[in-house]
PDB file of N, CA and C in Angstrom:
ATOM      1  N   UNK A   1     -15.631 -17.965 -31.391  1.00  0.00           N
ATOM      2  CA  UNK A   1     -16.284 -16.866 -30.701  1.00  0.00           C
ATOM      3  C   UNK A   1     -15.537 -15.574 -31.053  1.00  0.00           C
ATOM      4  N   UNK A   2     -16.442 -14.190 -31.423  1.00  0.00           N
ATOM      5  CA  UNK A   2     -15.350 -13.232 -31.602  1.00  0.00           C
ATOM      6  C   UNK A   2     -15.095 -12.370 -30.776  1.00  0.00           C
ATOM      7  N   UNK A   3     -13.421 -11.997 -31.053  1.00  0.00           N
ATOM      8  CA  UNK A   3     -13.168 -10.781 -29.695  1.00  0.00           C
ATOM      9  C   UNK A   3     -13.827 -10.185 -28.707  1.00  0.00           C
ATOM     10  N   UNK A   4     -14.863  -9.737 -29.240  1.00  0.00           N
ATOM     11  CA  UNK A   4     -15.875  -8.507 -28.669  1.00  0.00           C
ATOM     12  C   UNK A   4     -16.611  -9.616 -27.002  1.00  0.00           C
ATOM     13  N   UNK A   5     -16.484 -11.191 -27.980  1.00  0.00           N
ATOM     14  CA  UNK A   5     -17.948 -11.868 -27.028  1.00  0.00           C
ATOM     15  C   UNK A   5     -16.588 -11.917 -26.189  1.00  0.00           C
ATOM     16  N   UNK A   6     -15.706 -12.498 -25.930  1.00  0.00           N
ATOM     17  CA  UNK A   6     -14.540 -13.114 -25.496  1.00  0.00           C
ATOM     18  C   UNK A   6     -14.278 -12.404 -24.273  1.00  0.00           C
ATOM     19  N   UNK A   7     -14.491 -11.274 -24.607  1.00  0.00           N
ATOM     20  CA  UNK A   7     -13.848  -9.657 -23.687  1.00  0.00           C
ATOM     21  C   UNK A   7     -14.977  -9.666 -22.871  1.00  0.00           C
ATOM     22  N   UNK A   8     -15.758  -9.384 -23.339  1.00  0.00           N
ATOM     23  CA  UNK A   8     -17.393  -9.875 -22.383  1.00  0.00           C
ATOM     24  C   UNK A   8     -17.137 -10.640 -21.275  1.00  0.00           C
ATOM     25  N   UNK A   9     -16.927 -11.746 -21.362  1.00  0.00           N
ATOM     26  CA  UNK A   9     -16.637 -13.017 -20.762  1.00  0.00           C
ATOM     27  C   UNK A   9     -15.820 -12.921 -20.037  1.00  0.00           C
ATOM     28  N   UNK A  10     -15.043 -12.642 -20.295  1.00  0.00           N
ATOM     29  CA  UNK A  10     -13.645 -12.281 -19.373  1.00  0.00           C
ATOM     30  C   UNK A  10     -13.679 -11.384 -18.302  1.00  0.00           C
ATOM     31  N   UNK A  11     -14.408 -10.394 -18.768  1.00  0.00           N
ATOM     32  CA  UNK A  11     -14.908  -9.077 -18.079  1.00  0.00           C
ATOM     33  C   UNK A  11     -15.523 -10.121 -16.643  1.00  0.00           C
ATOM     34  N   UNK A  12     -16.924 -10.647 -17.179  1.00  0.00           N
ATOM     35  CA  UNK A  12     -17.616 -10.953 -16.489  1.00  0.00           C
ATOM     36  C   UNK A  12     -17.072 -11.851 -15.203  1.00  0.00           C
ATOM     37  N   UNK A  13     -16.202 -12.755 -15.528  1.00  0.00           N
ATOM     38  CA  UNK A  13     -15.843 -13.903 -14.826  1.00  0.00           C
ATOM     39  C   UNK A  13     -14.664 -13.009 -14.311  1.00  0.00           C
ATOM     40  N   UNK A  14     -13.650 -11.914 -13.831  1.00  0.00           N
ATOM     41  CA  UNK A  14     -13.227 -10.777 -13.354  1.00  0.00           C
ATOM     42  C   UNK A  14     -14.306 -10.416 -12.276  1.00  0.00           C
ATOM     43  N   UNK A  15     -15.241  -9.828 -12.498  1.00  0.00           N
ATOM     44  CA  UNK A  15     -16.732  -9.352 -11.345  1.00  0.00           C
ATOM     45  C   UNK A  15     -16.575 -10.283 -10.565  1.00  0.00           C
ATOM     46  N   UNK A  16     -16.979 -11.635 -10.762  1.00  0.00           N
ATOM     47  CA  UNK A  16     -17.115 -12.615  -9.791  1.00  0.00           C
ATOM     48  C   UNK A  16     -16.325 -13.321  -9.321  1.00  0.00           C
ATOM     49  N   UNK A  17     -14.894 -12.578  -9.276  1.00  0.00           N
ATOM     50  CA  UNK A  17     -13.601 -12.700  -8.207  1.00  0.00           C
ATOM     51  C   UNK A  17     -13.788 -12.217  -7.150  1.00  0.00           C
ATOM     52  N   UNK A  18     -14.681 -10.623  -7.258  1.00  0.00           N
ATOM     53  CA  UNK A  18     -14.634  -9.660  -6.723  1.00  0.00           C
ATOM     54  C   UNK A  18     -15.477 -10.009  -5.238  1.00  0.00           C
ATOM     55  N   UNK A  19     -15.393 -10.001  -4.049  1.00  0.00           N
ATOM     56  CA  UNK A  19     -16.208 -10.217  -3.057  1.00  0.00           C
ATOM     57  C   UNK A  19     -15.991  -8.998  -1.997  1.00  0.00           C
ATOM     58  N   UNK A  20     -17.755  -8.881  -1.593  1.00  0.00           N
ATOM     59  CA  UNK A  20     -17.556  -7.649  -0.847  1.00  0.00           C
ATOM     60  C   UNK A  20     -16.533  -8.451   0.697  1.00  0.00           C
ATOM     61  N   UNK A  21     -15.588  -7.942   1.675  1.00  0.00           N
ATOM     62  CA  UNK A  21     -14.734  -8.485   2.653  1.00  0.00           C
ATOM     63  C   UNK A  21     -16.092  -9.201   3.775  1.00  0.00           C
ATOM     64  N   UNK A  22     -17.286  -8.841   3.734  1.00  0.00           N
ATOM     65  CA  UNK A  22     -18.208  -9.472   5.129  1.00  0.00           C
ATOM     66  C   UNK A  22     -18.983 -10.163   4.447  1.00  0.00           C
ATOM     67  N   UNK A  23     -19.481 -10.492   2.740  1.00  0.00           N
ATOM     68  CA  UNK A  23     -20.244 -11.248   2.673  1.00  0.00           C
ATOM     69  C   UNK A  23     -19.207 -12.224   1.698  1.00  0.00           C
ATOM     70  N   UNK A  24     -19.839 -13.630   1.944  1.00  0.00           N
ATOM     71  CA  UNK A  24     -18.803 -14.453   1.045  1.00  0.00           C
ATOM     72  C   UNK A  24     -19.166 -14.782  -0.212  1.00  0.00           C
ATOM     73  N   UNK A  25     -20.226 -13.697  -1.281  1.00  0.00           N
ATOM     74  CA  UNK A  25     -20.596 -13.869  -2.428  1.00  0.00           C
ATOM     75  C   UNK A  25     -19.788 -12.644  -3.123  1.00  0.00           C
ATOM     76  N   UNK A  26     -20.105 -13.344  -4.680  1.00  0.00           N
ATOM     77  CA  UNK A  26     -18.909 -12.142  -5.515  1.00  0.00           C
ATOM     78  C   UNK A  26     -20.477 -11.090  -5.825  1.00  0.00           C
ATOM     79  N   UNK A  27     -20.128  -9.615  -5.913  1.00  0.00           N
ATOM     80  CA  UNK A  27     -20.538  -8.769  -6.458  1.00  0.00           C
ATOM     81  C   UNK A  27     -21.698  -8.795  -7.399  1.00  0.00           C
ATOM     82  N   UNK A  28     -21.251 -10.071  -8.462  1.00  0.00           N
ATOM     83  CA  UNK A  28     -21.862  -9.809  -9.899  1.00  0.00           C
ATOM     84  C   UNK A  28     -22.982 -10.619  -9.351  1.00  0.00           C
ATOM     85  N   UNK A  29     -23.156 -11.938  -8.801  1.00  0.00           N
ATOM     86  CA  UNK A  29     -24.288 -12.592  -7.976  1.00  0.00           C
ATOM     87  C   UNK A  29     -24.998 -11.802  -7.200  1.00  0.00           C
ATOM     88  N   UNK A  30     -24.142 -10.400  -6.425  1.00  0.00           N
ATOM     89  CA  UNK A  30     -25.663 -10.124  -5.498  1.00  0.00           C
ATOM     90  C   UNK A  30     -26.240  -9.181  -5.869  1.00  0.00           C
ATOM     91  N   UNK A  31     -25.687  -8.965  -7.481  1.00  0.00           N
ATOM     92  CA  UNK A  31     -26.703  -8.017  -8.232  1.00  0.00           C
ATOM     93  C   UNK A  31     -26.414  -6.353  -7.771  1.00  0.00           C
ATOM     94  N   UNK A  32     -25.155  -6.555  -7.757  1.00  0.00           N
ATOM     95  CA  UNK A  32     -24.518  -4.742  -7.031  1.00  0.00           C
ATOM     96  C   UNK A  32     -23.996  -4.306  -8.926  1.00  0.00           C
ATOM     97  N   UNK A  33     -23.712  -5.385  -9.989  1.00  0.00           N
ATOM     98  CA  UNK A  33     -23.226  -4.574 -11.537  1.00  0.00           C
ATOM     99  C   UNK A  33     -24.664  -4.714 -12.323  1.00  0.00           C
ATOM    100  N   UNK A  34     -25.281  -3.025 -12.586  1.00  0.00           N
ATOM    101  CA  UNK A  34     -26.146  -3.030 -12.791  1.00  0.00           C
ATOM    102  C   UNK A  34     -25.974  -2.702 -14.544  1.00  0.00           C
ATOM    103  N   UNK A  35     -24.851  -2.476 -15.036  1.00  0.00           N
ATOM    104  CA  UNK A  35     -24.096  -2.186 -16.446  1.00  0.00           C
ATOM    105  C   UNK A  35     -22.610  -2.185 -16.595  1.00  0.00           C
ATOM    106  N   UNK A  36     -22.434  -3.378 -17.972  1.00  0.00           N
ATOM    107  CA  UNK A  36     -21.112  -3.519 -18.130  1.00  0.00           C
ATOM    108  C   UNK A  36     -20.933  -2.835 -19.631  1.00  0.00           C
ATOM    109  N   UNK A  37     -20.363  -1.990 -20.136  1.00  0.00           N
ATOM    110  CA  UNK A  37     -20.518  -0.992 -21.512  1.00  0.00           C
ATOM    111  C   UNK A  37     -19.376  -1.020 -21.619  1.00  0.00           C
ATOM    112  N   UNK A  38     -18.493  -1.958 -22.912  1.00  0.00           N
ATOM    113  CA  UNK A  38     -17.488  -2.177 -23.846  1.00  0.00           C
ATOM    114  C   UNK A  38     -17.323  -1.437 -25.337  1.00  0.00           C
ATOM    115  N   UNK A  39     -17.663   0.398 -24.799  1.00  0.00           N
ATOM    116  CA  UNK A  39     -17.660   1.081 -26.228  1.00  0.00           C
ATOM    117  C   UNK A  39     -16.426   0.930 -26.875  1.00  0.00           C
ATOM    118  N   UNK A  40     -15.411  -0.320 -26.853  1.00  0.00           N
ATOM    119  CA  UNK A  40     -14.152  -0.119 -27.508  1.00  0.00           C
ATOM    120  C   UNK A  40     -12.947   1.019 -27.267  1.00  0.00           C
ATOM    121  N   UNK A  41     -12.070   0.757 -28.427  1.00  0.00           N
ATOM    122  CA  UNK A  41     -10.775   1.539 -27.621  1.00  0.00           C
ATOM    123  C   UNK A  41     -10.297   1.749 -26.214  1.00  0.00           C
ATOM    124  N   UNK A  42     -10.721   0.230 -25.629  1.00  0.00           N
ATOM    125  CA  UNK A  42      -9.866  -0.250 -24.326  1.00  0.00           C
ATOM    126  C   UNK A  42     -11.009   0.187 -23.273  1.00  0.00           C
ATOM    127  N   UNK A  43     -12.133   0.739 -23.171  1.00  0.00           N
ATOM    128  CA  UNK A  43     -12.568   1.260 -21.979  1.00  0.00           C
ATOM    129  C   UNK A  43     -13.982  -0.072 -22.315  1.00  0.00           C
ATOM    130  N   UNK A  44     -13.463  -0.330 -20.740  1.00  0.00           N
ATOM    131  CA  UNK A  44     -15.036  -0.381 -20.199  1.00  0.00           C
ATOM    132  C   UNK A  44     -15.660   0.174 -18.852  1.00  0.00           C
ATOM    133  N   UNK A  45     -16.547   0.316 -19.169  1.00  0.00           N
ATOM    134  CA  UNK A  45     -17.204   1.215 -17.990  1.00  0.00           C
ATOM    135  C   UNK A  45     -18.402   0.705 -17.492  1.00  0.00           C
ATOM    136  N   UNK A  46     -18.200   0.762 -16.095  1.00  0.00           N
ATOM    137  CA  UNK A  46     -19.588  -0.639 -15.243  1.00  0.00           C
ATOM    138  C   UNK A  46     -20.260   0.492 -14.288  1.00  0.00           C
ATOM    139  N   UNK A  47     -21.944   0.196 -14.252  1.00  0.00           N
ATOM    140  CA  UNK A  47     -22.233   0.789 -13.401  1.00  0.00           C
ATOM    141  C   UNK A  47     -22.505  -0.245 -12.292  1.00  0.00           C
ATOM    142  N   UNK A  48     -22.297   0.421 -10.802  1.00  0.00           N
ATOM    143  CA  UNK A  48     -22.602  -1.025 -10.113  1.00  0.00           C
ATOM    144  C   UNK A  48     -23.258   0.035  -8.810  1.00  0.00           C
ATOM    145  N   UNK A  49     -24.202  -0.543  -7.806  1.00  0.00           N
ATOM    146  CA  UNK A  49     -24.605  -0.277  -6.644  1.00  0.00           C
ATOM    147  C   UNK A  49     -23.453  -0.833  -5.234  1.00  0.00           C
ATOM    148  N   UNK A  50     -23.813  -0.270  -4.307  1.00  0.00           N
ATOM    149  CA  UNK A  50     -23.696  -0.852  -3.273  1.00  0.00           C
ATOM    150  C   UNK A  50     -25.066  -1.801  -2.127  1.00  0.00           C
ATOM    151  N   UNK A  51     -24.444  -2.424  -1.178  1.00  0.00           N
ATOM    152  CA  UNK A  51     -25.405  -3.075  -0.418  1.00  0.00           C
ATOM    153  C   UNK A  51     -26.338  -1.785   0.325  1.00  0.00           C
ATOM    154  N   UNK A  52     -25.430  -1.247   0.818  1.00  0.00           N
ATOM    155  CA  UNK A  52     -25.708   0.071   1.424  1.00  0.00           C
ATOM    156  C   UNK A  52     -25.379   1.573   1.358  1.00  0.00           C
ATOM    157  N   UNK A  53     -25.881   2.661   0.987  1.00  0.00           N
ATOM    158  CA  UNK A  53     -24.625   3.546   0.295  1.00  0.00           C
ATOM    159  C   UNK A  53     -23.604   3.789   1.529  1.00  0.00           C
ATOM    160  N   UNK A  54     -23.421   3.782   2.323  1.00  0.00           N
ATOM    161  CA  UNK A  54     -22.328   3.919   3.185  1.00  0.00           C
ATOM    162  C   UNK A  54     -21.568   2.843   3.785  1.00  0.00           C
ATOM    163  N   UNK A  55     -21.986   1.795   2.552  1.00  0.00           N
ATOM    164  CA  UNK A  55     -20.669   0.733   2.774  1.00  0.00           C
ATOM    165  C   UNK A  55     -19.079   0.876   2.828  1.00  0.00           C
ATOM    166  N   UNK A  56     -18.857   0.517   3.836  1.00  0.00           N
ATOM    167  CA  UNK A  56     -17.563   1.094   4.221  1.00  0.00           C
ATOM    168  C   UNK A  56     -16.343   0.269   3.031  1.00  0.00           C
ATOM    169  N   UNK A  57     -16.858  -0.930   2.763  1.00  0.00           N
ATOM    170  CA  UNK A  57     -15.795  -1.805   1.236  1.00  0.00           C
ATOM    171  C   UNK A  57     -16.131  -0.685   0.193  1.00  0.00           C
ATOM    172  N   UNK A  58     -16.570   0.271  -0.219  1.00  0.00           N
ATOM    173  CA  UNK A  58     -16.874   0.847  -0.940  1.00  0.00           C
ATOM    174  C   UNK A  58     -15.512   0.941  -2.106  1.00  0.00           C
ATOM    175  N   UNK A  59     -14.569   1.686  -1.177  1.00  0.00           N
ATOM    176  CA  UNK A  59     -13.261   1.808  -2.289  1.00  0.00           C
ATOM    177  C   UNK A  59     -12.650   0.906  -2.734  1.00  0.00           C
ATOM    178  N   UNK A  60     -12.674  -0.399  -1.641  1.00  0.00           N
ATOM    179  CA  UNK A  60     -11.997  -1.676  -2.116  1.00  0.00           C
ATOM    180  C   UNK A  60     -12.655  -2.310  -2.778  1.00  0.00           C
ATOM    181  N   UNK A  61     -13.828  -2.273  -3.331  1.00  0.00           N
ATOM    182  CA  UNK A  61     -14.200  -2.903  -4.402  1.00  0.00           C
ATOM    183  C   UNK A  61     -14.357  -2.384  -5.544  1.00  0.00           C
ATOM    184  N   UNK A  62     -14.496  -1.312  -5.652  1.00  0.00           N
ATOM    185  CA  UNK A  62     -14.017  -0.262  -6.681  1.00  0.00           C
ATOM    186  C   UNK A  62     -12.662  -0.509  -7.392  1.00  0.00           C
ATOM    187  N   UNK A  63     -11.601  -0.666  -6.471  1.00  0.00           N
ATOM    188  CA  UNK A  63     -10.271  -0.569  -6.692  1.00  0.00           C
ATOM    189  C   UNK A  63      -9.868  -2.292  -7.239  1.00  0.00           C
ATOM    190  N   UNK A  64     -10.676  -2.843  -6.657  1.00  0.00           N
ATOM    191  CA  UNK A  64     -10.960  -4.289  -6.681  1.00  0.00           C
ATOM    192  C   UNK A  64     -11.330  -4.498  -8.214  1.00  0.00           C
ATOM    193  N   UNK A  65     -11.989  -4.477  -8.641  1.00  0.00           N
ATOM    194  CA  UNK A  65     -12.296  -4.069 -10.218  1.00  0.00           C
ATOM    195  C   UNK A  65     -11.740  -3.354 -10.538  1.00  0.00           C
ATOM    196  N   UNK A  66     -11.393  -2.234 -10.676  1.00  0.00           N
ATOM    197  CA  UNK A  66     -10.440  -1.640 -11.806  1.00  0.00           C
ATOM    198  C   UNK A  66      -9.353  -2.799 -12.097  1.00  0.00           C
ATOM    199  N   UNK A  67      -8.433  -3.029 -10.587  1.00  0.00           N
ATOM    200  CA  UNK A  67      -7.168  -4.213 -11.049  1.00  0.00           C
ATOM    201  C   UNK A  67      -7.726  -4.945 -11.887  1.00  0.00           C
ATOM    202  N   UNK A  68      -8.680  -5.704 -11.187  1.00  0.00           N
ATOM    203  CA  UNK A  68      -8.800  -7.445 -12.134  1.00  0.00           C
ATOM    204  C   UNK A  68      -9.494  -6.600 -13.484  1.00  0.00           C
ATOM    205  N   UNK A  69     -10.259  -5.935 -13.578  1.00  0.00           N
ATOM    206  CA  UNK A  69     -11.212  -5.968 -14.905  1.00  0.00           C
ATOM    207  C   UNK A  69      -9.887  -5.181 -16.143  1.00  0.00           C
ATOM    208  N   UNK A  70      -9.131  -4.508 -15.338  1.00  0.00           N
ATOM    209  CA  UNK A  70      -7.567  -4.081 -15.862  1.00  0.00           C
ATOM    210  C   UNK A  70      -7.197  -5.064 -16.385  1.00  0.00           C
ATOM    211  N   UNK A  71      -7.069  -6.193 -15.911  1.00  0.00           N
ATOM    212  CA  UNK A  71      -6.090  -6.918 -16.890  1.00  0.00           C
ATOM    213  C   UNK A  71      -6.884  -8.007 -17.694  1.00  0.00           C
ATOM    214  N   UNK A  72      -7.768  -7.611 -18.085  1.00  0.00           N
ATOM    215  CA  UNK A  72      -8.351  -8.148 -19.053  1.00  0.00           C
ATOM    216  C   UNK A  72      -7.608  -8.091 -20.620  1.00  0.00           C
ATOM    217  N   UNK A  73      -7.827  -8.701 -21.242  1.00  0.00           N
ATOM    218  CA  UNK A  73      -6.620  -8.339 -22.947  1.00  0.00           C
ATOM    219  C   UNK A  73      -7.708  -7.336 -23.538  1.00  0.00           C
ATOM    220  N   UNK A  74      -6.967  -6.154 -23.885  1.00  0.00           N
ATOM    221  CA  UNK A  74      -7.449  -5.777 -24.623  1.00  0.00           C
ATOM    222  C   UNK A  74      -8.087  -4.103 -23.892  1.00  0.00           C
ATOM    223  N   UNK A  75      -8.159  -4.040 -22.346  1.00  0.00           N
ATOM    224  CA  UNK A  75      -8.556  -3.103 -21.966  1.00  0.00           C
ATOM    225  C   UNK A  75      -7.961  -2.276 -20.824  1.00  0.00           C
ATOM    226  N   UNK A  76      -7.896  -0.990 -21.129  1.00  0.00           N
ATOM    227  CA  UNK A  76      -7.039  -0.412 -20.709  1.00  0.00           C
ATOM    228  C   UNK A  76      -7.277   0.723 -19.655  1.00  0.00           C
ATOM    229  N   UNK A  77      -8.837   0.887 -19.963  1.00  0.00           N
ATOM    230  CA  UNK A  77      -9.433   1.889 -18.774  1.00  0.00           C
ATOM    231  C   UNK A  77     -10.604   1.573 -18.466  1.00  0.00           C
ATOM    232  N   UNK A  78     -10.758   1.610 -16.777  1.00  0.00           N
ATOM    233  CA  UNK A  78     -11.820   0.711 -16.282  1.00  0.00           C
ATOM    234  C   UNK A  78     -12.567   1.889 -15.600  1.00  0.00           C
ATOM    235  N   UNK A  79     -13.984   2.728 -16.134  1.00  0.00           N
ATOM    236  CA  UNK A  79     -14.439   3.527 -15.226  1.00  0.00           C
ATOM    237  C   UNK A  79     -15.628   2.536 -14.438  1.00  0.00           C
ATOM    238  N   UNK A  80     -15.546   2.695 -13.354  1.00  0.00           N
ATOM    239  CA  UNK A  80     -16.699   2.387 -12.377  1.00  0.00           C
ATOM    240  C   UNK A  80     -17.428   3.535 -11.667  1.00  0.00           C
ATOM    241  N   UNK A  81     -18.663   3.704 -11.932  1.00  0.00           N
ATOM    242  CA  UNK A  81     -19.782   4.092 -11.977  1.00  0.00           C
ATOM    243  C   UNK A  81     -20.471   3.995 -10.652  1.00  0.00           C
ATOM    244  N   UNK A  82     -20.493   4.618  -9.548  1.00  0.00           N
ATOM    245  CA  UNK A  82     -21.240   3.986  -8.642  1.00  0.00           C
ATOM    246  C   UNK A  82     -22.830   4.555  -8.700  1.00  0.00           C
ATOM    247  N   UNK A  83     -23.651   4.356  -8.653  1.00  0.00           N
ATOM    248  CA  UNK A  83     -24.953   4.178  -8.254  1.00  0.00           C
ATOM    249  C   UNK A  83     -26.136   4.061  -7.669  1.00  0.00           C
ATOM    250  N   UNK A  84     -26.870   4.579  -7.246  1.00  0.00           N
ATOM    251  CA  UNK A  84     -27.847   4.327  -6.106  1.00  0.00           C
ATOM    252  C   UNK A  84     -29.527   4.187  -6.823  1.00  0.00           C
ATOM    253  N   UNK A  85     -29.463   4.180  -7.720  1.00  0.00           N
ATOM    254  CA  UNK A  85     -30.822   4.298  -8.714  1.00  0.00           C
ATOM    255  C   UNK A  85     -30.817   3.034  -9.407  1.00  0.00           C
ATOM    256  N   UNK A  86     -31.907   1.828  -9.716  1.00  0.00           N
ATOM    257  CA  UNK A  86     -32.592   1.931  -8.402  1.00  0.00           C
ATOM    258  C   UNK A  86     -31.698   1.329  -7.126  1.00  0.00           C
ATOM    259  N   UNK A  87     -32.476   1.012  -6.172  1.00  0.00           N
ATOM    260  CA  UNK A  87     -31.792   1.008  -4.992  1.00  0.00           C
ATOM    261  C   UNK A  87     -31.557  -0.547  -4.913  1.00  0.00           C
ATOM    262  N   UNK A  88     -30.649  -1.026  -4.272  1.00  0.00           N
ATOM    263  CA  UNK A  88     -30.505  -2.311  -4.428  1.00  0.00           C
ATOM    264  C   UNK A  88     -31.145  -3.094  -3.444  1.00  0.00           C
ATOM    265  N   UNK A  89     -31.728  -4.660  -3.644  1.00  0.00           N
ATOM    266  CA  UNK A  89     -32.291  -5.410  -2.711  1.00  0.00           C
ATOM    267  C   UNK A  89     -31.658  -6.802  -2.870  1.00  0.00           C
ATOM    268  N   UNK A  90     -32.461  -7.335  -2.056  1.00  0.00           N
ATOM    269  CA  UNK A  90     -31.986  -8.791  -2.333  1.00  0.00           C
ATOM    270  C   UNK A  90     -32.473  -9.788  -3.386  1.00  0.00           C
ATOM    271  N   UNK A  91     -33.666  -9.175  -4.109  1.00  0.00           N
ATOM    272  CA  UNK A  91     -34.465  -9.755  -5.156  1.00  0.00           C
ATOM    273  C   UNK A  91     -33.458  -9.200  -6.493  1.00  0.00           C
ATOM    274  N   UNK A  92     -32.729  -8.776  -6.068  1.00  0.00           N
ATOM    275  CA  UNK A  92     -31.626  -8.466  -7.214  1.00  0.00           C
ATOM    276  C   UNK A  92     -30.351  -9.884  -7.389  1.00  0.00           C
ATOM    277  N   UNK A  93     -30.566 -10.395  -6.306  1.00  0.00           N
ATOM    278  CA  UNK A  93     -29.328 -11.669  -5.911  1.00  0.00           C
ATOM    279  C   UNK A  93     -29.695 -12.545  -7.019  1.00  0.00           C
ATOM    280  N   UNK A  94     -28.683 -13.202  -7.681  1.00  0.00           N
ATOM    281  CA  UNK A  94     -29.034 -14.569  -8.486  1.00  0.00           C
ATOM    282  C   UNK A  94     -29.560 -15.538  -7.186  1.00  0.00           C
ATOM    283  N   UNK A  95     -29.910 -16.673  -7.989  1.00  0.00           N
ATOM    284  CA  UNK A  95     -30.563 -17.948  -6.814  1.00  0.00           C
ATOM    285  C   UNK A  95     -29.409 -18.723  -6.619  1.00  0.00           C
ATOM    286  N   UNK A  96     -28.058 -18.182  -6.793  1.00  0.00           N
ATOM    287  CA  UNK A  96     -27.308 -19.067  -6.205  1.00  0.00           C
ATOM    288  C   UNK A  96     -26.600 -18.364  -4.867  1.00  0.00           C
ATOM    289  N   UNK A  97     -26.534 -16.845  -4.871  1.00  0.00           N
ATOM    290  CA  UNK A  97     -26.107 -16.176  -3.993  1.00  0.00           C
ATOM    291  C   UNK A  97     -27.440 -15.805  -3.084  1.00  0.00           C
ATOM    292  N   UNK A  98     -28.355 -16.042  -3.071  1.00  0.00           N
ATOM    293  CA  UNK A  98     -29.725 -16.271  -2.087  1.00  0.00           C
ATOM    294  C   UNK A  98     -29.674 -17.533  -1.369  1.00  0.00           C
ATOM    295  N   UNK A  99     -28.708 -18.823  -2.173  1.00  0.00           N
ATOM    296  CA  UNK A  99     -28.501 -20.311  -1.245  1.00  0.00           C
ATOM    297  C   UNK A  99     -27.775 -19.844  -0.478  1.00  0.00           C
ATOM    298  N   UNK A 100     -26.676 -19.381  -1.173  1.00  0.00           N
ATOM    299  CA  UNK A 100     -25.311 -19.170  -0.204  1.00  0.00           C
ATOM    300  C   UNK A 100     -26.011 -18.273   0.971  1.00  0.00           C
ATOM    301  N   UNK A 101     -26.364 -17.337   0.703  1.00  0.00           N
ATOM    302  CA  UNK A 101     -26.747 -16.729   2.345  1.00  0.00           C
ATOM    303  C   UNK A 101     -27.568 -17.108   2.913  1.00  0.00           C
ATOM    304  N   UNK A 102     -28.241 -17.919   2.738  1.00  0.00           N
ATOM    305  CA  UNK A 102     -29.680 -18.769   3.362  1.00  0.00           C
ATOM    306  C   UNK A 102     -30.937 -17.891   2.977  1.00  0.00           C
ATOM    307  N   UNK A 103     -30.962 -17.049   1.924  1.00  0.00           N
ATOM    308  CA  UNK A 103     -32.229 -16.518   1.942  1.00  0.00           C
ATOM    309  C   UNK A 103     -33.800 -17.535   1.132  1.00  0.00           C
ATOM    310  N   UNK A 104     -33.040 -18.533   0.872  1.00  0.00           N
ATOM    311  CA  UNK A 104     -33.685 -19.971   0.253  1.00  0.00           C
ATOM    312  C   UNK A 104     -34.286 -21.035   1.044  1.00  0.00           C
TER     313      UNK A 104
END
């Protein structure tokens, strides 16, 4: 597999450490990273939503990703992007984070 996919991967499985503190699903499942952009020379830059825009985890998951997606090999600056366009729902959730909350 080469570098580029590797870093991807890594990236990705980083997101889904990430859990907002009141719900017990990671981020990347409830469909809050709406873009992950690896233009090289160490940066990646994610756009992601919130559940609500005045979610109060707001900074800690922000800060929450920068660490982990930080120590990924190879990358060295993590901008996060926050977002409100479009707006987020629950038809955004994978079908495994729709079991987990009972929306199934």
């Amino acid at each position: 597999m080469n570098e580029f996919l590797e870093q991807e991967e890594e990236v990705l499985r980083m997101l889904k450490t990430v859990f907002d503190p009141e719900i017990p699903v990671n981020i990347y499942d409830l469909g809050l990273i709406y873009k992950i952009d690896l233009p090289g020379d160490g940066v990646c830059n994610i756009d992601m939503t919130l559940t609500a825009p005045s979610c109060p985890a707001a900074d800690f998951l922000v800060e929450d990703i920068r660490q982990k997606v930080g120590g990924v090999k190879g990358i060295r600056t993590v901008n996060v992007n926050l977002v409100f366009e479009p707006e987020w729902s629950k038809d955004m959730m994978s079908e495994e984070a729709k079991l987990e909350l009972g929306f199934l």
